[in-house]
PDB file of N, CA and C in Angstrom:
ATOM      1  N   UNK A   1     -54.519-117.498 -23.588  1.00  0.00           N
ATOM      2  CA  UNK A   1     -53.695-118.306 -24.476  1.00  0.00           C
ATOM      3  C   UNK A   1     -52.331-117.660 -24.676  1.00  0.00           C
ATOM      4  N   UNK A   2     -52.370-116.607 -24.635  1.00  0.00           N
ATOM      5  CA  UNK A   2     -51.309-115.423 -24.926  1.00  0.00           C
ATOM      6  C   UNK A   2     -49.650-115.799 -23.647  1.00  0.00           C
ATOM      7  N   UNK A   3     -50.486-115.991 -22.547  1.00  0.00           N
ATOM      8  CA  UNK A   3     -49.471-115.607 -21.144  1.00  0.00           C
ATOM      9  C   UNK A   3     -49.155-117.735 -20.997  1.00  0.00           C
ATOM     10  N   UNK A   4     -49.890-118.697 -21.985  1.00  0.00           N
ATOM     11  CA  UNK A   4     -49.315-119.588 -21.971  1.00  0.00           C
ATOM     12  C   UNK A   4     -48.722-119.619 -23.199  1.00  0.00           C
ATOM     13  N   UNK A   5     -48.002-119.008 -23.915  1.00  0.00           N
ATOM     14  CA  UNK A   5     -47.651-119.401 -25.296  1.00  0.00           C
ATOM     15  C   UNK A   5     -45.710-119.152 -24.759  1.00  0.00           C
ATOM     16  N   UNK A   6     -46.349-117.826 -23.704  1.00  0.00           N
ATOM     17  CA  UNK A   6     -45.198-116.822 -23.054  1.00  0.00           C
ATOM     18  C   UNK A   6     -44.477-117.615 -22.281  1.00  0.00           C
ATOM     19  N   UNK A   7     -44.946-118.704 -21.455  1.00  0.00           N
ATOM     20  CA  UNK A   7     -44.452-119.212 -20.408  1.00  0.00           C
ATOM     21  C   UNK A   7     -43.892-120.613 -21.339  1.00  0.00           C
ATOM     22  N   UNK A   8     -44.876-121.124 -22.015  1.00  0.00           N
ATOM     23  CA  UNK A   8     -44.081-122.056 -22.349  1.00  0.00           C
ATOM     24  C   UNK A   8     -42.769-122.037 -23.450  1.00  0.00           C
ATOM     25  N   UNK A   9     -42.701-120.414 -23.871  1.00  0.00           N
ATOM     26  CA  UNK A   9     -41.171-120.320 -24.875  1.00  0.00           C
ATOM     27  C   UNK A   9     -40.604-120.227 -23.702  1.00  0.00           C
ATOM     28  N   UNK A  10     -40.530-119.541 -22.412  1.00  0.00           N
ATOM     29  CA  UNK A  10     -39.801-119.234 -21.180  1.00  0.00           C
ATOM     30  C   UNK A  10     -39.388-120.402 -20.612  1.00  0.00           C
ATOM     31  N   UNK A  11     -39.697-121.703 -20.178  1.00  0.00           N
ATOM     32  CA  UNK A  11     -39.745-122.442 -20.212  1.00  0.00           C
ATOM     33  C   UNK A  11     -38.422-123.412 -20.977  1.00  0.00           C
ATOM     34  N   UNK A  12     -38.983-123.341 -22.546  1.00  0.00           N
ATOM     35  CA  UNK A  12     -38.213-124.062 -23.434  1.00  0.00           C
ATOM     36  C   UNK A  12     -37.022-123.397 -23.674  1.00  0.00           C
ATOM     37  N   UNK A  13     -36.234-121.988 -22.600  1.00  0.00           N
ATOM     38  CA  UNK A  13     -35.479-121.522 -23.498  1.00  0.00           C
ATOM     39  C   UNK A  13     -34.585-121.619 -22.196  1.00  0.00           C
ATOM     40  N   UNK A  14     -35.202-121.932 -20.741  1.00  0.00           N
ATOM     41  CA  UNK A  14     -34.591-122.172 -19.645  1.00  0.00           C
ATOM     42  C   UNK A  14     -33.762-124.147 -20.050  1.00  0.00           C
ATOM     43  N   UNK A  15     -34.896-124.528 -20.348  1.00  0.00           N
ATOM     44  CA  UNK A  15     -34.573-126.269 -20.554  1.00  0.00           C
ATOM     45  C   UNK A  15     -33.667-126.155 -21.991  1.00  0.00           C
ATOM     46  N   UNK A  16     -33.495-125.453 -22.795  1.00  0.00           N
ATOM     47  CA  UNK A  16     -32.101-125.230 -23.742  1.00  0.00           C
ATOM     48  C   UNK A  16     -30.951-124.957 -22.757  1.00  0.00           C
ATOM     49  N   UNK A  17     -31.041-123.893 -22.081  1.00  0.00           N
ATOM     50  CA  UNK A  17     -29.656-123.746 -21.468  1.00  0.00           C
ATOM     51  C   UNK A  17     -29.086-124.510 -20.422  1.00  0.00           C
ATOM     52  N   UNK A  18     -30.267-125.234 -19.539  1.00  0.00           N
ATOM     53  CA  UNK A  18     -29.670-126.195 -18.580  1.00  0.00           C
ATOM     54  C   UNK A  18     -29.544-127.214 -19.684  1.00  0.00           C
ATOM     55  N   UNK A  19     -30.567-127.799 -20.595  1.00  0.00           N
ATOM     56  CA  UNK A  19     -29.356-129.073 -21.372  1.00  0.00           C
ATOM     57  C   UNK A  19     -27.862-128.972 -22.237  1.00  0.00           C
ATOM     58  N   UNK A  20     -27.378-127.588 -22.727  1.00  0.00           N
ATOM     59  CA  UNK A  20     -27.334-127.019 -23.747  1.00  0.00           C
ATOM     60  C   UNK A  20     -25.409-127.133 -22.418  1.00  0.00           C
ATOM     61  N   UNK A  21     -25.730-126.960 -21.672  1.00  0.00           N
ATOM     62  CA  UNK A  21     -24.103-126.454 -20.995  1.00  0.00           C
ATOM     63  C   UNK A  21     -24.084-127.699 -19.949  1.00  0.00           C
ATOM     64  N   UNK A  22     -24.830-128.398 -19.275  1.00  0.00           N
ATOM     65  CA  UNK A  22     -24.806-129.342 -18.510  1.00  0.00           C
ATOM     66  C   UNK A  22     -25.041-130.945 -19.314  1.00  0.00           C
ATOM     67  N   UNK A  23     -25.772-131.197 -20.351  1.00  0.00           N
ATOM     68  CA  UNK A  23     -25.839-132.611 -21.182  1.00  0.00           C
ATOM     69  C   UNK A  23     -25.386-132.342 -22.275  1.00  0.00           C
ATOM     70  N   UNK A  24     -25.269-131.762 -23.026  1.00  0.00           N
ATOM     71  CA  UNK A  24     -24.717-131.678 -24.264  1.00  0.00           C
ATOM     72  C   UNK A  24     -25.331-132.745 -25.464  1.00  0.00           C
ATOM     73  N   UNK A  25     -27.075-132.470 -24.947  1.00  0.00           N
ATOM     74  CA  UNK A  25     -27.776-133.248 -25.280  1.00  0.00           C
ATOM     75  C   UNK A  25     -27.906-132.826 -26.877  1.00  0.00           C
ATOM     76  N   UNK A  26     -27.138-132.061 -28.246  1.00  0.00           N
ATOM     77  CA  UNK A  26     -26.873-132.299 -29.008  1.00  0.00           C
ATOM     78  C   UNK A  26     -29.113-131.631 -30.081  1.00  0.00           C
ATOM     79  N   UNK A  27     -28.925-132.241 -30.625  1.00  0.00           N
ATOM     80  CA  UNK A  27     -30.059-131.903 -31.592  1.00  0.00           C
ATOM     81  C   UNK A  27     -31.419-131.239 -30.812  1.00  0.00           C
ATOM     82  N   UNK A  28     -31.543-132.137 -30.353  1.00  0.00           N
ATOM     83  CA  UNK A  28     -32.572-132.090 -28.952  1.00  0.00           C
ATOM     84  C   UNK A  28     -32.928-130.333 -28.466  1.00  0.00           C
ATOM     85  N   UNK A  29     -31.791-130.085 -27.700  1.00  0.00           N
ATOM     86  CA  UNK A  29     -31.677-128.976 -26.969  1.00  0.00           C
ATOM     87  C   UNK A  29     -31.932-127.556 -28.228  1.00  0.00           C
ATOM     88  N   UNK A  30     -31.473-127.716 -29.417  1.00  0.00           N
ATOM     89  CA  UNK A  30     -31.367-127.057 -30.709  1.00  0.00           C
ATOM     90  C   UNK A  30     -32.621-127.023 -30.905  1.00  0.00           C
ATOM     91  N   UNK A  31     -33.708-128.098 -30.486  1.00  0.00           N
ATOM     92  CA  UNK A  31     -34.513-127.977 -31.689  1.00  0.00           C
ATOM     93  C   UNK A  31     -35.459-127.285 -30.456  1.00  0.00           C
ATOM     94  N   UNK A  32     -35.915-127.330 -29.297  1.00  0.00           N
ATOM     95  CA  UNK A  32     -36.224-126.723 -28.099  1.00  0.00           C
ATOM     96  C   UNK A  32     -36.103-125.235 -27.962  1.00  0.00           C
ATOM     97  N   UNK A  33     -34.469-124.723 -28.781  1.00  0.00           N
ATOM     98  CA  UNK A  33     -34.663-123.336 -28.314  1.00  0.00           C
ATOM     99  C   UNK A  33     -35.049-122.501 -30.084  1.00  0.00           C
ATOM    100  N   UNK A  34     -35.456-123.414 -31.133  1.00  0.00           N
ATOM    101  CA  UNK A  34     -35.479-122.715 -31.663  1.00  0.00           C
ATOM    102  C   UNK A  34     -37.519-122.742 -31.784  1.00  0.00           C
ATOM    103  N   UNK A  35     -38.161-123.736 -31.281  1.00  0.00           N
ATOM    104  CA  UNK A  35     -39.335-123.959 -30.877  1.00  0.00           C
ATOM    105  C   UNK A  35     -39.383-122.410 -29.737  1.00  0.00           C
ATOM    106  N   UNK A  36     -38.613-122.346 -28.891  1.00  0.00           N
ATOM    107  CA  UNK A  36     -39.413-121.182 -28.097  1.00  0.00           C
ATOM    108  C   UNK A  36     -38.548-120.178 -28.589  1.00  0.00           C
ATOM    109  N   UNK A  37     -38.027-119.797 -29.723  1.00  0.00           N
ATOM    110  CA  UNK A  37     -37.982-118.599 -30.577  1.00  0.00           C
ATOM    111  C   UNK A  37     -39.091-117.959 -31.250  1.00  0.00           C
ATOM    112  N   UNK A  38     -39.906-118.851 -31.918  1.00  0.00           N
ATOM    113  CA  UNK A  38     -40.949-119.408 -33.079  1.00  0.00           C
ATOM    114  C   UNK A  38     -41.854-118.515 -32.167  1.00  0.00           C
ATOM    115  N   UNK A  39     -42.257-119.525 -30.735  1.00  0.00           N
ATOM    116  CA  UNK A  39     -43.110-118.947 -30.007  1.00  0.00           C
ATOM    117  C   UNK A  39     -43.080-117.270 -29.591  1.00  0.00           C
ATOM    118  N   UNK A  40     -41.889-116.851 -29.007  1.00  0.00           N
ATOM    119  CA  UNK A  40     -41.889-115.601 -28.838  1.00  0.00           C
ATOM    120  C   UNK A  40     -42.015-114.417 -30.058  1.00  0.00           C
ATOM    121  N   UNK A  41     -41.445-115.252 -31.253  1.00  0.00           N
ATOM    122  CA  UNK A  41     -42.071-114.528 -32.264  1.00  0.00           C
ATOM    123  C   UNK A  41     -43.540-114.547 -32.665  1.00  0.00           C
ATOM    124  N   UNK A  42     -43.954-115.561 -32.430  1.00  0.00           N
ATOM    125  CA  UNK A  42     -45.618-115.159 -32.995  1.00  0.00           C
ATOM    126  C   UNK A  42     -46.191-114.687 -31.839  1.00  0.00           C
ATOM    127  N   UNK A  43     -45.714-114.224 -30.607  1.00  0.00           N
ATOM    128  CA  UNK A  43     -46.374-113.370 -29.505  1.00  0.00           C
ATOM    129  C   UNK A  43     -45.904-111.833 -29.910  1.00  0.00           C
ATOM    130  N   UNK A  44     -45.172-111.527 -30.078  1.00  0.00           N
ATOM    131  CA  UNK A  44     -44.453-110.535 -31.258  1.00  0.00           C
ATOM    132  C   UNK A  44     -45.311-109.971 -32.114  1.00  0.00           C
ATOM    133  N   UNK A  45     -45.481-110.953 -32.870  1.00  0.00           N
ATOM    134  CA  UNK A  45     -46.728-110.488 -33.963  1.00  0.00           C
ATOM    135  C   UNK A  45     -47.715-110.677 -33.545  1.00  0.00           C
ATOM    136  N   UNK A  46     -48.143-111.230 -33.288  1.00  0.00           N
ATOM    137  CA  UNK A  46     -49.817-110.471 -32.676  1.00  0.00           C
ATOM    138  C   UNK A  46     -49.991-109.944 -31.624  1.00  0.00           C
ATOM    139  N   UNK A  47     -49.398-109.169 -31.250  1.00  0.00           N
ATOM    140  CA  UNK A  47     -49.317-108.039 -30.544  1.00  0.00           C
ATOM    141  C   UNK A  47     -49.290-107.673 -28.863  1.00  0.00           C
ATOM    142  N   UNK A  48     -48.409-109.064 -28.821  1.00  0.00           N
ATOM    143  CA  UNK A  48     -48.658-109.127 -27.252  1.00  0.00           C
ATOM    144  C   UNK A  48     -47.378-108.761 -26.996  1.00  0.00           C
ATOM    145  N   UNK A  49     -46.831-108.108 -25.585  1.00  0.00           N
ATOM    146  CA  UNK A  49     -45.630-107.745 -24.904  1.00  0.00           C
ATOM    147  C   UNK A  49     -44.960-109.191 -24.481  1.00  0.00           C
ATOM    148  N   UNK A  50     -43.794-108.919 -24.627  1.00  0.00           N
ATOM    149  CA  UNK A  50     -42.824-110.159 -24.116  1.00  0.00           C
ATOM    150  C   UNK A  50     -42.836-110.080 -23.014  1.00  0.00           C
ATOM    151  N   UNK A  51     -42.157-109.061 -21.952  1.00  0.00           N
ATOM    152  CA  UNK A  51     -42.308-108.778 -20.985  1.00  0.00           C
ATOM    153  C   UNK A  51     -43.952-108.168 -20.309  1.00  0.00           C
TER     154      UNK A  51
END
């Protein structure tokens, strides 16, 4: 569960920056990278490596 929590903030933080400089898709893209913030923080706390 751990190495999908990982992939999918990795994921949501790749699809922020391609919408984020190429659509200027506005709320959307905001609310995406702060969703795979959330995620990498609660991998953080319970004690798993980011890398």
């Amino acid at each position: 569960m751990g190495n999908l929590l990982y992939v999918v903030a990795v994921l949501l933080i790749i699809g922020w920056a391609v919408g984020f400089f190429a659509f200027h898709a506005g709320w959307l893209i905001h609310a995406l990278l702060v969703i795979a913030v959330i995620a990498i923080l609660l991998r953080l706390i319970s004690g798993g490596k980011v890398a």
